[in-house]
Protein backbone atom coordinates (compact mmCIF):
# COMPACT_ATOMS: atom_id res chain seq x y z
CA UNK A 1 -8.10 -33.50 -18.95
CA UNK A 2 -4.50 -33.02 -19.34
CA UNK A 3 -5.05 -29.55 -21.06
CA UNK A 4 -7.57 -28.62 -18.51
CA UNK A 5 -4.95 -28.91 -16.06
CA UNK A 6 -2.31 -26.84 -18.13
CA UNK A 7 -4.91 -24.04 -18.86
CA UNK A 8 -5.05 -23.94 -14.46
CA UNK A 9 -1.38 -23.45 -13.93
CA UNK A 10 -1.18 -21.60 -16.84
CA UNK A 11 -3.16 -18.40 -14.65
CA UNK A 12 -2.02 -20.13 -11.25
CA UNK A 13 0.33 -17.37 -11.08
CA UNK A 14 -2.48 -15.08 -10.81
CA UNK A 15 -4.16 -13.96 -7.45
CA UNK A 16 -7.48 -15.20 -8.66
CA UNK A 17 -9.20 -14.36 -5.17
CA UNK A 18 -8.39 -10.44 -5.35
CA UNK A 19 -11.30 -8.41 -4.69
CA UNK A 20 -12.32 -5.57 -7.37
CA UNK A 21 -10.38 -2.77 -7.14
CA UNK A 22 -11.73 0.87 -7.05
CA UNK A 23 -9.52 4.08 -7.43
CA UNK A 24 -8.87 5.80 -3.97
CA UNK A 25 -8.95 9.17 -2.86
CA UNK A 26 -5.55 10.26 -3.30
CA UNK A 27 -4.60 13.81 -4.02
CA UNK A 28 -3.07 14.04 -7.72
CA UNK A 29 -0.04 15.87 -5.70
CA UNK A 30 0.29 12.74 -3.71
CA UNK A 31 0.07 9.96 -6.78
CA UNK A 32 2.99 12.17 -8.77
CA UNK A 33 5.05 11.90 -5.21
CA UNK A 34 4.43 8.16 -5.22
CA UNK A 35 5.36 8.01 -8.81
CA UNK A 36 8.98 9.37 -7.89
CA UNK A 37 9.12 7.20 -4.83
CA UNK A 38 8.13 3.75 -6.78
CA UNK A 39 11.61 4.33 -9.31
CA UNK A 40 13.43 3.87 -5.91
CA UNK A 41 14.67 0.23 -4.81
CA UNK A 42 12.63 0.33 -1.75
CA UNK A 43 8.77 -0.91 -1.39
CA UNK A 44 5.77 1.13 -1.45
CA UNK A 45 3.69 -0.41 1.68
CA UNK A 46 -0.31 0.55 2.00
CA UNK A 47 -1.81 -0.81 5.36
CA UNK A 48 -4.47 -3.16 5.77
CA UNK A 49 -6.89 -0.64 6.88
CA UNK A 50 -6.58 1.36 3.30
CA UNK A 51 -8.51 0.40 0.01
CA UNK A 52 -6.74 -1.91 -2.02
CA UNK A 53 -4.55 -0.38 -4.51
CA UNK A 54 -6.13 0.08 -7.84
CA UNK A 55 -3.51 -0.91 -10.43
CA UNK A 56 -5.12 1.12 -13.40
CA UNK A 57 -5.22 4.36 -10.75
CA UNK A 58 -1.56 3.62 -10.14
CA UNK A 59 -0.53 3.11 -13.33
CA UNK A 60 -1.77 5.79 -15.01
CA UNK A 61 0.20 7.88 -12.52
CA UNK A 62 3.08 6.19 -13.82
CA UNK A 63 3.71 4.29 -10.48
CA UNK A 64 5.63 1.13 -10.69
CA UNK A 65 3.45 -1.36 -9.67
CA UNK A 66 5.90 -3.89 -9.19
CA UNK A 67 7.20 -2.05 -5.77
CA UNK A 68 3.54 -2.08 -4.28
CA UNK A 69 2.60 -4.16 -0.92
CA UNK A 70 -0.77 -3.96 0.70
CA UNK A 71 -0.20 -5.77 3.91
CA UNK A 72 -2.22 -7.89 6.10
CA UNK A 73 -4.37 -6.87 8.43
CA UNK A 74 -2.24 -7.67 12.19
CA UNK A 75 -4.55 -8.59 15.01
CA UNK A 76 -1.58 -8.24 17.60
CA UNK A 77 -0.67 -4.59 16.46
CA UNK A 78 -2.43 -1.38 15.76
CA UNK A 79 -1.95 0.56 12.67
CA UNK A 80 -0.14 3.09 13.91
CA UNK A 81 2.38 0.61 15.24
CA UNK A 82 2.94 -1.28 11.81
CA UNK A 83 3.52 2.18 9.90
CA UNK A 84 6.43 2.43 12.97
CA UNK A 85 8.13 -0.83 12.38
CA UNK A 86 7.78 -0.33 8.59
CA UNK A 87 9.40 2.96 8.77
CA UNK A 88 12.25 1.69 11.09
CA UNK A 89 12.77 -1.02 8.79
CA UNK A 90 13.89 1.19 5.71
CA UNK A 91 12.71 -1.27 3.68
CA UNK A 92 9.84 1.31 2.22
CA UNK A 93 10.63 4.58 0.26
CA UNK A 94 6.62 5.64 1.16
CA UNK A 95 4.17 3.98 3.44
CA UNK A 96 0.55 5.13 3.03
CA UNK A 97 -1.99 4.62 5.97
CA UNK A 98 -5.31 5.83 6.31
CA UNK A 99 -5.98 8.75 8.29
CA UNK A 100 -7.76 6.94 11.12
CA UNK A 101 -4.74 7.14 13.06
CA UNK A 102 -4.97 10.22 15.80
CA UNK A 103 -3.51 13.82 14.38
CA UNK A 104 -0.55 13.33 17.30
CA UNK A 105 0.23 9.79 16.05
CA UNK A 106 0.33 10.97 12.13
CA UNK A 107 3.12 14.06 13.45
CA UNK A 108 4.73 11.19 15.09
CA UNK A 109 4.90 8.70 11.90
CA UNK A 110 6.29 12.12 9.87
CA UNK A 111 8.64 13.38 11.99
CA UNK A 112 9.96 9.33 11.97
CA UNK A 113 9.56 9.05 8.80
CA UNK A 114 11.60 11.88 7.72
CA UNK A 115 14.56 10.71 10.33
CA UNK A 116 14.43 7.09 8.23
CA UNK A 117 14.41 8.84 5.00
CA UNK A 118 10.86 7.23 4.49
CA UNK A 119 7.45 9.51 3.36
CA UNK A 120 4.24 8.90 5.04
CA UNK A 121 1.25 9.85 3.45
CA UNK A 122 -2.65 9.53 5.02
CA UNK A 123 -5.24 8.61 3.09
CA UNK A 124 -9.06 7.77 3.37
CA UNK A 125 -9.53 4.56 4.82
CA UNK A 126 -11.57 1.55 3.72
CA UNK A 127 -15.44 2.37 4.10
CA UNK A 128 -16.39 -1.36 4.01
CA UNK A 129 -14.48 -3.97 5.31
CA UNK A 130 -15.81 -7.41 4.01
CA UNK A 131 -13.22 -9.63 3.88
């Protein structure tokens, strides 16, 4: 019993209830960028409404994978909103969001971006969400 219970918190550090991972659609230009960006001290942010970052797809681009956050789904704020506050925050070297968010709204998120020092990239967004 007792080791049963030592073998638990032994892979309680684990997220057990992640969902399988694929690789996304991200242009090789893109993952080198991201590469550069995850040596910084800041965070590498994905949205809610992108795939879950693929840590093999990631690492094999030499990304730090230590830096990466894929947020939570907000049901107060829209997408485009987050990617705002988490470029004003200058807490993220890169946030990537997929490109569901109008053509106006992604020259908006780049021009802020580039005032905050920040990169915004687009990618393709989640095809199934079944959370």
């Amino acid at each position: 019993m007792i080791q049963a219970q030592t073998t638990a918190r032994t892979f309680s550090k684990y997220n057990v209830l992640a969902q399988p991972t694929q690789p996304m659609n991200i242009d090789p230009l893109t993952l080198s960028r991201l590469a550069g960006l995850s040596n910084q001290k800041q965070w590498i942010l994905f949205t809610a409404e992108c795939p879950r970052p693929d840590y093999s797809q990631l690492a094999s681009s030499r990304i730090s994978c230590k830096k990466i956050i894929h947020m939570k789904a907000s049901q107060k704020q829209s997408e485009f909103e987050i990617v705002m506050k988490a470029i004003q925050s200058k807490n993220a070297s890169a946030v990537i969001a997929s490109n569901k968010i109008p053509l106006a709204e992604q020259s908006l998120l780049c021009d802020l971006a580039v005032q905050c020092q920040c990169e915004v990239f687009f990618v393709e967004g989640k095809t199934n969400q079944y959370h």
